[in-house]
N, C-alpha and C. Protein backbone atom coordinates (compact mmCIF):
# COMPACT_ATOMS: atom_id res chain seq x y z
N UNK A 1 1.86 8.93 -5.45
CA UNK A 1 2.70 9.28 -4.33
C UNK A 1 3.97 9.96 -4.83
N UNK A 2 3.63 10.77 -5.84
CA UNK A 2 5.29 11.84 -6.46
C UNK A 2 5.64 12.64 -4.90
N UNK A 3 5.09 12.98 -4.06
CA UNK A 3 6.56 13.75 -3.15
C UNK A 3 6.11 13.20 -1.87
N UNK A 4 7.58 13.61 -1.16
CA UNK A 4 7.46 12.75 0.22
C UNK A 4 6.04 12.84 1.15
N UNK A 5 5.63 11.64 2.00
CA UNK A 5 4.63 12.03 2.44
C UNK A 5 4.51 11.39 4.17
N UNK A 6 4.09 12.07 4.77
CA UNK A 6 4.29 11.24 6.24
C UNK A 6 3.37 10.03 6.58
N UNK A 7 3.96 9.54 7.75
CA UNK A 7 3.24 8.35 8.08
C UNK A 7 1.82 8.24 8.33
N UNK A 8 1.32 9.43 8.62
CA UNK A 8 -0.07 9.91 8.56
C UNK A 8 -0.45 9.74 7.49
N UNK A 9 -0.05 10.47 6.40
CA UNK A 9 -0.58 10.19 4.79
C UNK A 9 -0.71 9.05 4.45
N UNK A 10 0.05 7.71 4.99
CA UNK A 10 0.04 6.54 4.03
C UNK A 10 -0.90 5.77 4.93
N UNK A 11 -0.94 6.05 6.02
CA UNK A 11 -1.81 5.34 7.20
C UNK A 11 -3.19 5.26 6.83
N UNK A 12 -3.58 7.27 6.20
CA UNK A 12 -4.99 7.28 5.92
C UNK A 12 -5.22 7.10 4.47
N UNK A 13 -4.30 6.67 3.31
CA UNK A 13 -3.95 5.84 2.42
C UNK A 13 -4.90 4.26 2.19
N UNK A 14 -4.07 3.41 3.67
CA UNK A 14 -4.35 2.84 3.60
C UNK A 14 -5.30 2.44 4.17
N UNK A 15 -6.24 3.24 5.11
CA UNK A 15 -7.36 3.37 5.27
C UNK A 15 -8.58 3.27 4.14
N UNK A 16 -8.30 4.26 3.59
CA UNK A 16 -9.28 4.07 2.46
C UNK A 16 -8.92 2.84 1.46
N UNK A 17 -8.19 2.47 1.35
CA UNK A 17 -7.97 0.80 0.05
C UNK A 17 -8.41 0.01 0.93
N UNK A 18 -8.13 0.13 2.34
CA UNK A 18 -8.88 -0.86 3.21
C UNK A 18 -10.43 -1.39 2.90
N UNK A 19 -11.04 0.15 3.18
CA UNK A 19 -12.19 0.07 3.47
C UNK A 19 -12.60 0.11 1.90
N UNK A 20 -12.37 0.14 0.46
CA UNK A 20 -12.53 -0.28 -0.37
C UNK A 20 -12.51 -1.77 -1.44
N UNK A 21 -11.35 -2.14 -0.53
CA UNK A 21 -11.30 -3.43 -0.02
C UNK A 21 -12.68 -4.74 0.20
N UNK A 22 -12.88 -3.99 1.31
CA UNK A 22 -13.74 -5.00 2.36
C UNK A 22 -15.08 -4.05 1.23
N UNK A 23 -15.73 -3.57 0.85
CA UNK A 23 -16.61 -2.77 0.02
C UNK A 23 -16.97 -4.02 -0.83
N UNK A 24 -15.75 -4.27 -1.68
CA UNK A 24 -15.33 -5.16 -2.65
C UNK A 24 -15.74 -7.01 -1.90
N UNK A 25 -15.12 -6.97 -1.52
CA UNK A 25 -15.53 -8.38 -0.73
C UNK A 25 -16.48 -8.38 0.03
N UNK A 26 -17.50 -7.62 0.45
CA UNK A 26 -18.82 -7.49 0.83
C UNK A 26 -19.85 -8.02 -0.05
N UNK A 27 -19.29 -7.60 -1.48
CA UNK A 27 -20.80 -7.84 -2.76
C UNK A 27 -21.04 -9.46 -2.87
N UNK A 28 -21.86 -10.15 -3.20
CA UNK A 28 -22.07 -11.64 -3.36
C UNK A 28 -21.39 -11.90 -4.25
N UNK A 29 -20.85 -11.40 -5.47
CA UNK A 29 -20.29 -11.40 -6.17
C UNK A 29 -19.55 -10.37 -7.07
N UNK A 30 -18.32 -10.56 -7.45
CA UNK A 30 -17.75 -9.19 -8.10
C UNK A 30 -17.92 -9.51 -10.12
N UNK A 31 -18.22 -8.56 -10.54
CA UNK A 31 -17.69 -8.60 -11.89
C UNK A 31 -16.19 -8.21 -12.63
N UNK A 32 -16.11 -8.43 -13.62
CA UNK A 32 -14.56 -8.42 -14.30
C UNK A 32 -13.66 -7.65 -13.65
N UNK A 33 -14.27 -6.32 -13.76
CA UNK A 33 -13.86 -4.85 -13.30
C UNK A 33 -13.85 -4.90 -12.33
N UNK A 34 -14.61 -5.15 -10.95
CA UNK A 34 -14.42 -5.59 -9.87
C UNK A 34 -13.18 -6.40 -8.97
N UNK A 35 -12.74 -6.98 -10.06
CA UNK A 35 -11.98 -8.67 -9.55
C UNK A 35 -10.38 -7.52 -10.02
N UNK A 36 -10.57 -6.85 -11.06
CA UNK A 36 -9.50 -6.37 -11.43
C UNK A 36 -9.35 -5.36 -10.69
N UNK A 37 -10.28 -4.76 -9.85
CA UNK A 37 -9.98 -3.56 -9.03
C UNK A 37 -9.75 -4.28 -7.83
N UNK A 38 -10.39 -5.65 -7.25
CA UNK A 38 -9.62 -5.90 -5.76
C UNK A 38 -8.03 -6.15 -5.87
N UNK A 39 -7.81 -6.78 -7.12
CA UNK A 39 -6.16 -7.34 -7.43
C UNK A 39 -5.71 -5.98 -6.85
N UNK A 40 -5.79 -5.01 -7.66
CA UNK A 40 -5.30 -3.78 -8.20
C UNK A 40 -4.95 -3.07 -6.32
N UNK A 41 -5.98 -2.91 -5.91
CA UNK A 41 -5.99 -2.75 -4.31
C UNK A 41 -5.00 -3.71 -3.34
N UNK A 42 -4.98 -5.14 -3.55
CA UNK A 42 -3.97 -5.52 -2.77
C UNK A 42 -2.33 -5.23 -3.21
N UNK A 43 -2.53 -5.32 -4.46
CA UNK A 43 -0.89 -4.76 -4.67
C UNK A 43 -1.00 -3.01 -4.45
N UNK A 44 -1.78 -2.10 -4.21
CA UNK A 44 -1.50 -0.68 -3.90
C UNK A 44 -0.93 -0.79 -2.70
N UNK A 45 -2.42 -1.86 -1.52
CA UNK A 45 -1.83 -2.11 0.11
C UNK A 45 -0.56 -2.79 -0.15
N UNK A 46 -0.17 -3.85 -0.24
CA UNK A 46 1.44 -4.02 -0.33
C UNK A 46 2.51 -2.76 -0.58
N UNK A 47 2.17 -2.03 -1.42
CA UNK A 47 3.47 -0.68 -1.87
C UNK A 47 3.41 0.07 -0.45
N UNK A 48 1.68 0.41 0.07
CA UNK A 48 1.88 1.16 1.05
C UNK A 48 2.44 0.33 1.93
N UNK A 49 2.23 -0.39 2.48
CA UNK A 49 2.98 -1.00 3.53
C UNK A 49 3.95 -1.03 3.15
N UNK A 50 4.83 -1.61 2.31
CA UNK A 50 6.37 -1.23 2.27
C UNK A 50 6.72 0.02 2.30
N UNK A 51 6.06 0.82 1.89
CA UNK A 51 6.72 2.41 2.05
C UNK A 51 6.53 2.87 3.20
N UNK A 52 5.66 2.24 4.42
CA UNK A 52 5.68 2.43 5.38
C UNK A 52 6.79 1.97 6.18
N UNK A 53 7.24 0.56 6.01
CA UNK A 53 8.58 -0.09 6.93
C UNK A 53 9.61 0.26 6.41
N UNK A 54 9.80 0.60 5.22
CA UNK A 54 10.81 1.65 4.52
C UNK A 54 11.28 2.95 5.60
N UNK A 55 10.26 3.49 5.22
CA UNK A 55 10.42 5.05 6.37
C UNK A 55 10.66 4.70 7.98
N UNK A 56 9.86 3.58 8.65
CA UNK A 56 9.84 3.19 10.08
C UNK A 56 11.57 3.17 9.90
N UNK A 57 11.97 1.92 9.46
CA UNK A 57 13.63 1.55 9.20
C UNK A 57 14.37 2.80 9.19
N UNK A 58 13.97 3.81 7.92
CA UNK A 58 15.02 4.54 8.05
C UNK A 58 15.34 5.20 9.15
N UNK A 59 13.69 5.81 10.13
CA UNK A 59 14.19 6.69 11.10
C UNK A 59 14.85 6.06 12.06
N UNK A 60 14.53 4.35 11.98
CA UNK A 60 14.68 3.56 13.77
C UNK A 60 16.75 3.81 13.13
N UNK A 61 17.08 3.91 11.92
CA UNK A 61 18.40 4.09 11.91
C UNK A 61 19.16 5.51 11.92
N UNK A 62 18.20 6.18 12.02
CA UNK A 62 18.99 7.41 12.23
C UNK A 62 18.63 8.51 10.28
N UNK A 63 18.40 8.03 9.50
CA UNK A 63 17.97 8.10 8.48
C UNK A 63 17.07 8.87 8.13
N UNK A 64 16.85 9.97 6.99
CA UNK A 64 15.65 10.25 6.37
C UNK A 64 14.68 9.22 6.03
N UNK A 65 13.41 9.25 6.42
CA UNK A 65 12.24 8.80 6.26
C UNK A 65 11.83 9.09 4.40
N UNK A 66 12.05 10.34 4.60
CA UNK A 66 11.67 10.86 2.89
C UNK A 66 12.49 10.49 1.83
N UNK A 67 13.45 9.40 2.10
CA UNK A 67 14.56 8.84 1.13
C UNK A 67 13.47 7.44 0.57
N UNK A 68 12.57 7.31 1.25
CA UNK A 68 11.74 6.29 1.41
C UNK A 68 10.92 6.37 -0.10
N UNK A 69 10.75 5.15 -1.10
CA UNK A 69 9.90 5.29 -2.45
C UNK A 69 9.39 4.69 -2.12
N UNK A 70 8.20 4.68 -3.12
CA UNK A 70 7.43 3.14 -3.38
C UNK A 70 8.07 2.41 -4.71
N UNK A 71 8.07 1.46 -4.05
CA UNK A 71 8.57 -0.14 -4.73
C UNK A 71 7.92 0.00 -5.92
N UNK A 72 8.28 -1.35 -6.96
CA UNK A 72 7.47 -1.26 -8.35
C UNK A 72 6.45 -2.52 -7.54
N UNK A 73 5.43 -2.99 -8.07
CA UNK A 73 4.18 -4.12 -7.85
C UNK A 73 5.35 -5.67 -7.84
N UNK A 74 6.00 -5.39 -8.78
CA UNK A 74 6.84 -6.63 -9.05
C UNK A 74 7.80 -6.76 -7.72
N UNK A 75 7.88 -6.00 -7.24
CA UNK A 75 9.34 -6.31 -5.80
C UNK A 75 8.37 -6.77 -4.63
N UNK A 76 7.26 -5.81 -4.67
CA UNK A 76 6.40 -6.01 -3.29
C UNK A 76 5.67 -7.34 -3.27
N UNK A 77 5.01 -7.87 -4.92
CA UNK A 77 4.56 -8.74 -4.73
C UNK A 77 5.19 -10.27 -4.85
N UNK A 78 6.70 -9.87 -4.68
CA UNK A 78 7.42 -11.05 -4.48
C UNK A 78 8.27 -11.18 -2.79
N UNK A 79 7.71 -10.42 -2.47
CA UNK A 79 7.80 -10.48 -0.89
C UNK A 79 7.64 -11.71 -0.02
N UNK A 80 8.08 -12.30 0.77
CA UNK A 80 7.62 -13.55 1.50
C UNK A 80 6.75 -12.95 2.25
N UNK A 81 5.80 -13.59 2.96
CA UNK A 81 4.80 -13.19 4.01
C UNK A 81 5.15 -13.45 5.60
């Protein structure tokens, strides 16, 4: 995600980790690589979603949207739920 991107972009973003996602948790079982690629997918969905309420925030304040980054894994995945 190097340059700004709209809410469309991260939406159909997270569309696809979604549905790679549920791909992943479909199989009866995952192997190594597997287990390390669902991890890997829920902390991507976490960044997108924050870079999504990032941008929502900035505009509901009057704000550039495109001031909006993605987080490091370590901020998002210390998030409360």
């Amino acid at each position: 995600m190097a340059e700004p991107q709209t809410d469309e972009t991260i939406l159909a973003r997270i569309k696809k980790l979604v549905d790679e996602e549920h791909a992943l948790y479909g199989k009866s079982s995952l192997d190594d690589h597997g287990q390390v690629r669902l991890d890997s997918l829920k902390v991507e969905l976490d960044q997108c979603w924050d870079l999504l309420r990032q941008r929502r925030a900035l505009r509901e304040f009057g704000d550039d949207p495109n001031q909006a980054h993605v987080r490091s894994p370590k901020i998002v995945e210390n998030y409360e739920q």
